[in-house]
N, C-alpha and C. Protein backbone atom coordinates (compact mmCIF):
# COMPACT_ATOMS: atom_id res chain seq x y z
N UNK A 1 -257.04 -45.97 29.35
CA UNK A 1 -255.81 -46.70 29.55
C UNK A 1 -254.78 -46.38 28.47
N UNK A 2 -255.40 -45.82 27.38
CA UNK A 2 -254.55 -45.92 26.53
C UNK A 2 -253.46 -44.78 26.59
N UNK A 3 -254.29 -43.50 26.75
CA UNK A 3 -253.71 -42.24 27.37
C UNK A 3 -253.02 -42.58 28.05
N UNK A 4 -252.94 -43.20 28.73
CA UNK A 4 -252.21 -43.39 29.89
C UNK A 4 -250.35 -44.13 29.74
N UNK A 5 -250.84 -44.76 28.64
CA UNK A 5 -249.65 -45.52 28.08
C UNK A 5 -248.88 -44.64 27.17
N UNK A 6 -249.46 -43.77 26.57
CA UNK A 6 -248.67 -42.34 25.67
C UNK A 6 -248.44 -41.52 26.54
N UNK A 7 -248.79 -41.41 27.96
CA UNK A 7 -248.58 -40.22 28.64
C UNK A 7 -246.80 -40.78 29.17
N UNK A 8 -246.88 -42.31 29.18
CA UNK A 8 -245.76 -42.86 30.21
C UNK A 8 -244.56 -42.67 28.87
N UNK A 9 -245.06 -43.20 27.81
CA UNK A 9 -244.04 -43.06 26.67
C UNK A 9 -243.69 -41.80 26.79
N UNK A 10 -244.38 -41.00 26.46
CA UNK A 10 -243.64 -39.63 26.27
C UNK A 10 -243.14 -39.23 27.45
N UNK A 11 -243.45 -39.54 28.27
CA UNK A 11 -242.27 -39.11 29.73
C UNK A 11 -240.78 -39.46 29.95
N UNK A 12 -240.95 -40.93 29.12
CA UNK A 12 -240.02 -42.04 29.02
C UNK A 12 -239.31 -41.16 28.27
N UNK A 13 -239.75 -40.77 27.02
CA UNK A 13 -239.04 -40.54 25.43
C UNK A 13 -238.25 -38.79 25.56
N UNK A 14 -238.84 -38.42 26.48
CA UNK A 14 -238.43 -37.09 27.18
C UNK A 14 -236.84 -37.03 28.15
N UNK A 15 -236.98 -38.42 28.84
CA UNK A 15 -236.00 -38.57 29.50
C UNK A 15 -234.79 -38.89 29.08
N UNK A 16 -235.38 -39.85 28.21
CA UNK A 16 -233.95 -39.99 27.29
C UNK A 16 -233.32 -38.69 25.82
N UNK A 17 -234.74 -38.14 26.06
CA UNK A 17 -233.65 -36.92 24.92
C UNK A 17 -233.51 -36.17 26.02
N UNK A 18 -233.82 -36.11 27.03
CA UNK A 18 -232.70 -35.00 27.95
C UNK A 18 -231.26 -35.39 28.42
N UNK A 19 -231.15 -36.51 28.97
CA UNK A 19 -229.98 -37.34 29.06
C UNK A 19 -229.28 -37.33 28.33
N UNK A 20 -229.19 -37.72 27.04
CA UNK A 20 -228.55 -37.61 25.70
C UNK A 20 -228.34 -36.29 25.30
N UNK A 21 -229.12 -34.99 25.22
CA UNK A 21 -228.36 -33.83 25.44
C UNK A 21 -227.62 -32.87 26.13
N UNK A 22 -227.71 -33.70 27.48
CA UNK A 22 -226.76 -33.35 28.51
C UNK A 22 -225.81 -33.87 28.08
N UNK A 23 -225.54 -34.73 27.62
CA UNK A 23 -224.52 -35.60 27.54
C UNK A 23 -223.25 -34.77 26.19
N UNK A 24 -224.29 -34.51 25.09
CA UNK A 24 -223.84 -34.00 24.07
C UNK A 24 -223.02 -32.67 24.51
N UNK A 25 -223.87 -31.62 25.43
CA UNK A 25 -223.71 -30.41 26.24
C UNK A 25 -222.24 -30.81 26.72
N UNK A 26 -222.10 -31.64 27.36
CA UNK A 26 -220.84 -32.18 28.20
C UNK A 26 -219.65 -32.58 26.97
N UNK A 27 -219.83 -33.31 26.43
CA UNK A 27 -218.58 -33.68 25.53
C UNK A 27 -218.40 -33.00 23.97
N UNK A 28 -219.13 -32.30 23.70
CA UNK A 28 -219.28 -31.62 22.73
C UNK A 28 -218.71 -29.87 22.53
N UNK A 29 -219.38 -29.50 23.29
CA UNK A 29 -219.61 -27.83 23.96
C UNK A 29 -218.80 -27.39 25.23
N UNK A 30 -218.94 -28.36 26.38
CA UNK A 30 -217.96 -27.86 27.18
C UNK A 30 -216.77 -28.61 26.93
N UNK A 31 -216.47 -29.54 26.63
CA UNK A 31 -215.43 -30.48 26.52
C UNK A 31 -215.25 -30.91 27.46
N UNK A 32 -215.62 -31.50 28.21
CA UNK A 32 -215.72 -31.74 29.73
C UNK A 32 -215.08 -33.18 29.87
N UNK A 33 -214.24 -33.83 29.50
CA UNK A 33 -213.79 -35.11 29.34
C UNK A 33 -211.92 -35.24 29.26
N UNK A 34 -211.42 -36.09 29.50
CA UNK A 34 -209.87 -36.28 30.00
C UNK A 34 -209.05 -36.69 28.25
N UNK A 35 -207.90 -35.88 28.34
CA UNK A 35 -207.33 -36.17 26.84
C UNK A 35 -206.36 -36.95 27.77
N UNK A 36 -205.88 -37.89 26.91
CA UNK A 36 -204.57 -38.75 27.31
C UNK A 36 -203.32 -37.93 26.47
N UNK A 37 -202.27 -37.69 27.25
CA UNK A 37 -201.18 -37.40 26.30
C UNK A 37 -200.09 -37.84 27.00
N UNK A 38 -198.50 -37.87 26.11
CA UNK A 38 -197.26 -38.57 26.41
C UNK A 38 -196.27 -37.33 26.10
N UNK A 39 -196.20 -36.35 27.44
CA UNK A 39 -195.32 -35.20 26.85
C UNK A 39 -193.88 -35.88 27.23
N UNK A 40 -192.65 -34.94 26.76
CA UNK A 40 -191.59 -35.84 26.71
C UNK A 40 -191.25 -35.40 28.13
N UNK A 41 -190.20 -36.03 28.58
CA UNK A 41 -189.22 -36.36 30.27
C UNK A 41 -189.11 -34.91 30.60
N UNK A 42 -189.32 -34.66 31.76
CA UNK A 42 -188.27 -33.28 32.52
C UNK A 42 -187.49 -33.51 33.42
N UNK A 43 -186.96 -33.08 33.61
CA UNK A 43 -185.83 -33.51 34.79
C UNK A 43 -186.72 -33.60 36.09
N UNK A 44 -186.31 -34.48 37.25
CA UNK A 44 -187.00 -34.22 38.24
C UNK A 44 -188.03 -35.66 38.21
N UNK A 45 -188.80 -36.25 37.37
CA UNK A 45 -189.56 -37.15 36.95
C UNK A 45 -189.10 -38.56 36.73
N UNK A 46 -189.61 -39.54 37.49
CA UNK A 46 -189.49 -40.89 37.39
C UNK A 46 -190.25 -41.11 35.45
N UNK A 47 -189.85 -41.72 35.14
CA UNK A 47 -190.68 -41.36 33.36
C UNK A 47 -190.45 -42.83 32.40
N UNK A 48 -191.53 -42.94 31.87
CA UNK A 48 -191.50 -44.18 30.92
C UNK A 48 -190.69 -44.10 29.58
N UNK A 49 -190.20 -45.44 29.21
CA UNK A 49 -189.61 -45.33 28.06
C UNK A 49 -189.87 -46.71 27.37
N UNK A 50 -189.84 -47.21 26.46
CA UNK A 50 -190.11 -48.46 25.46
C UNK A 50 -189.33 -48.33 24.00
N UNK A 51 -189.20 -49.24 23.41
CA UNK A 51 -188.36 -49.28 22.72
C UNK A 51 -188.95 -48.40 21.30
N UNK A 52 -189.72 -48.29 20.84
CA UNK A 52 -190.34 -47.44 20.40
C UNK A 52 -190.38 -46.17 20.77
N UNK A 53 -190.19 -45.77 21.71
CA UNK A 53 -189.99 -44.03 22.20
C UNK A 53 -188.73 -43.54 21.71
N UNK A 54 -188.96 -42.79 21.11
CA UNK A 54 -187.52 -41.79 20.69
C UNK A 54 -187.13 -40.98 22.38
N UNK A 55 -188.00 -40.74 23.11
CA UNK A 55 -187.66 -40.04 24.15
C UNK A 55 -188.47 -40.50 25.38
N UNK A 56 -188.03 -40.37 26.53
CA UNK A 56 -188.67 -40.76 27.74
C UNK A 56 -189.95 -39.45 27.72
N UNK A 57 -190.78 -40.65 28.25
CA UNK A 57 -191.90 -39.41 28.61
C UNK A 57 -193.40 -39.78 29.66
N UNK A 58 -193.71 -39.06 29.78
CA UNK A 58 -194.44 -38.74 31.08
C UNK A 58 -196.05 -39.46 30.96
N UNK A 59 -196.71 -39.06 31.29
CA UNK A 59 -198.57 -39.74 31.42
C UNK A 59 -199.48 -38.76 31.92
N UNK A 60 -199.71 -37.84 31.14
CA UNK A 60 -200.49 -36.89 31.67
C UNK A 60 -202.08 -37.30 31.27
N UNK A 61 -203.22 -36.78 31.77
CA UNK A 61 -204.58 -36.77 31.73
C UNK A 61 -205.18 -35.45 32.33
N UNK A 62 -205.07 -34.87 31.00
CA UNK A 62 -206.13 -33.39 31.93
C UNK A 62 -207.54 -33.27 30.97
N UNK A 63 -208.37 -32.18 31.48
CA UNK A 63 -209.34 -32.25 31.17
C UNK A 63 -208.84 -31.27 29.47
N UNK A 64 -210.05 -31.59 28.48
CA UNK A 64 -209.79 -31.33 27.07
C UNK A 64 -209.92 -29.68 27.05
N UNK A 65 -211.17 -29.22 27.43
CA UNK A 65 -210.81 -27.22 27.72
C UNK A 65 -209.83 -27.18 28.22
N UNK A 66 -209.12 -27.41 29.08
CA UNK A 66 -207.89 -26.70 29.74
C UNK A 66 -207.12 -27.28 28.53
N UNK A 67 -206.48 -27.98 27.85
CA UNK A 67 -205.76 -28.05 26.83
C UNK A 67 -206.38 -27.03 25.99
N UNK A 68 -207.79 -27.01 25.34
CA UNK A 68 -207.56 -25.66 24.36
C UNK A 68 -207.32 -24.38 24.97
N UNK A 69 -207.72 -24.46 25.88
CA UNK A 69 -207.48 -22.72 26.51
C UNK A 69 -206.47 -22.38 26.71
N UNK A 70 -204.91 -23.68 26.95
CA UNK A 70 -203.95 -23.60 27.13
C UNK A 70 -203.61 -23.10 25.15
N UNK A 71 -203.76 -23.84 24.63
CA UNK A 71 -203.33 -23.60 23.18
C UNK A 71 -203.86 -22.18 22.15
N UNK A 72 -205.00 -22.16 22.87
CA UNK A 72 -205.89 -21.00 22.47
C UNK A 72 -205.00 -19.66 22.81
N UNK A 73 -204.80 -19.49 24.15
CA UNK A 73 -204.12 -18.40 25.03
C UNK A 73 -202.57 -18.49 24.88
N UNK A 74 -201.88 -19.51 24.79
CA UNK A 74 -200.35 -19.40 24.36
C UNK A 74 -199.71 -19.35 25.89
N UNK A 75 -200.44 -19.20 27.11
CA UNK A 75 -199.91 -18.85 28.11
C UNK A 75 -199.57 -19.83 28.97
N UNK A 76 -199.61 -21.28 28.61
CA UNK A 76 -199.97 -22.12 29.44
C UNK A 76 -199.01 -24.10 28.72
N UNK A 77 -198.39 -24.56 28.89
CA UNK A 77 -198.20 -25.73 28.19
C UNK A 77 -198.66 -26.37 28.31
N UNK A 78 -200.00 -26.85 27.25
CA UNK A 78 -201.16 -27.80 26.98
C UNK A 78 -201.21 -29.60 27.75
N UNK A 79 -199.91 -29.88 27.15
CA UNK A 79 -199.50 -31.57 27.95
C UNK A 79 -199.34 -31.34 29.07
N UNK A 80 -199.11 -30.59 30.37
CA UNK A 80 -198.63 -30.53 31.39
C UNK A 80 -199.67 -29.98 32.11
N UNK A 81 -200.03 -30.32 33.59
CA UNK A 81 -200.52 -29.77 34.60
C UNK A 81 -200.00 -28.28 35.19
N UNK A 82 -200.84 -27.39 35.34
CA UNK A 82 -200.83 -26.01 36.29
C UNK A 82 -200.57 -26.04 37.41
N UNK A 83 -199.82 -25.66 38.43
CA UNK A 83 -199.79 -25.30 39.45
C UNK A 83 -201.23 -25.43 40.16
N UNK A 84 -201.67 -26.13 40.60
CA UNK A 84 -202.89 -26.58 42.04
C UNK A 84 -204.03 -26.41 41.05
N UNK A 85 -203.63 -27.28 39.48
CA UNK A 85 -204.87 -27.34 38.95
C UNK A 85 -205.89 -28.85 39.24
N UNK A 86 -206.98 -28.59 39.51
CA UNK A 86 -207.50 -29.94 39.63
C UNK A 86 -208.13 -30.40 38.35
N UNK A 87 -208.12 -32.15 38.32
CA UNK A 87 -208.81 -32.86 37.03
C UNK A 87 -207.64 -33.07 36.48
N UNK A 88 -206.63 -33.26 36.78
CA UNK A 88 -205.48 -33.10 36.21
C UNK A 88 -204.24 -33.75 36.77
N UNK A 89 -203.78 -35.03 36.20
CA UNK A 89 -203.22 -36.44 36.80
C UNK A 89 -202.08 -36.10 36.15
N UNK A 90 -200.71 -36.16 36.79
CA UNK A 90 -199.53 -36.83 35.63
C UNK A 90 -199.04 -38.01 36.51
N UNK A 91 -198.68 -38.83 35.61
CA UNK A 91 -198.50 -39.89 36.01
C UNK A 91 -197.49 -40.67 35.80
N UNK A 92 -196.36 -40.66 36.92
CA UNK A 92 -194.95 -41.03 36.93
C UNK A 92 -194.57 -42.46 37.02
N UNK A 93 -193.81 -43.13 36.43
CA UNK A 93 -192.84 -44.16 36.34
C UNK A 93 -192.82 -44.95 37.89
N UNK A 94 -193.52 -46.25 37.86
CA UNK A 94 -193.56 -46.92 39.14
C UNK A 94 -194.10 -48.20 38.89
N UNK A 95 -194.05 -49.14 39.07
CA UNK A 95 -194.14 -50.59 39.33
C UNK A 95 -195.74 -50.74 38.64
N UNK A 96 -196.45 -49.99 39.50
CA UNK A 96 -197.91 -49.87 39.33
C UNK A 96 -198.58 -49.75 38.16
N UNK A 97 -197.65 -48.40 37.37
CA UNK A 97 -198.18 -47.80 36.27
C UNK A 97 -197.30 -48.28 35.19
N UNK A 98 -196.63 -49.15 35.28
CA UNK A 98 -195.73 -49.56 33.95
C UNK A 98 -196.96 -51.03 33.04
N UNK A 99 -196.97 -50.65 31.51
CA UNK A 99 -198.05 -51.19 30.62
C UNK A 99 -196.70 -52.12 30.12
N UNK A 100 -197.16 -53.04 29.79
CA UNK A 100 -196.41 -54.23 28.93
C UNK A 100 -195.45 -53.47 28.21
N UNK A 101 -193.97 -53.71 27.93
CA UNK A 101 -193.21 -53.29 26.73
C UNK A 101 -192.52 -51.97 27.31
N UNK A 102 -193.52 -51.46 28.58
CA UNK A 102 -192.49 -49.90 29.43
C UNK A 102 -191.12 -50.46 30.17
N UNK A 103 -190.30 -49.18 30.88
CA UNK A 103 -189.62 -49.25 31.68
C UNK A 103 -189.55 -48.05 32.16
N UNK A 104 -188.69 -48.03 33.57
CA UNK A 104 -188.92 -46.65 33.93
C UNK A 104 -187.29 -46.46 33.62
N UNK A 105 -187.38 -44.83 33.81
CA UNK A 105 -185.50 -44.16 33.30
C UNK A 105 -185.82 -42.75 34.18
N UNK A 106 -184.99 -42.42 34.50
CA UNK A 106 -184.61 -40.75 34.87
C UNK A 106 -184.33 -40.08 34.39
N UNK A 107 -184.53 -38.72 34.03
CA UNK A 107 -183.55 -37.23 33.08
C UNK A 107 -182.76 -37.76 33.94
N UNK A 108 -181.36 -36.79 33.57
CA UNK A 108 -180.20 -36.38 34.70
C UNK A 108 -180.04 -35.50 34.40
């Protein structure tokens, strides 16, 4: 019986260091997780502003590699979404998405 109870532990104790290094694998190594950023207004964009903002600006969420690869490579502007990239939210000025203290404004 007793075997039996070290056989279940260590199955147990196995599972959780695999889990936990997937995990590490994921946010560590691939970067596999969403950066929040506040790039400033472009024309064209419904866009937040608060009294604290020197400038109107936007709500982006992309994944953290595509920001370095954007910064890494020079070819690409890091705060902003790609053309039909997926994982990759910006998020415009609307009733819905306004946080305590926002408002929405337009470029012109």
């Amino acid at each position: 019986m007793k075997n039996k109870n070290k056989i279940i532990f260590a199955l147990l104790l196995l599972a959780v260091v695999v889990s936990f290094s997937q995990k590490i694998k994921k946010y560590i190594f691939d970067k596999d997780y969403f950066v929040y950023m506040n790039p400033v207004c472009i024309q064209g964009y419904s866009c937040f502003t608060n009294e604290d903002a020197e400038e109107p600006y936007l709500k982006v969420y992309r994944k953290a590699y595509k920001v370095q690869q954007c910064i890494e490579s020079q070819n690409c502007q890091p705060d902003f979404c790609e053309a039909e990239e997926q994982d990759c939210m910006i998020v415009t000025c609307s009733e819905d998405s306004l946080e305590e203290g926002e408002i929405c404004t337009e470029i012109k």
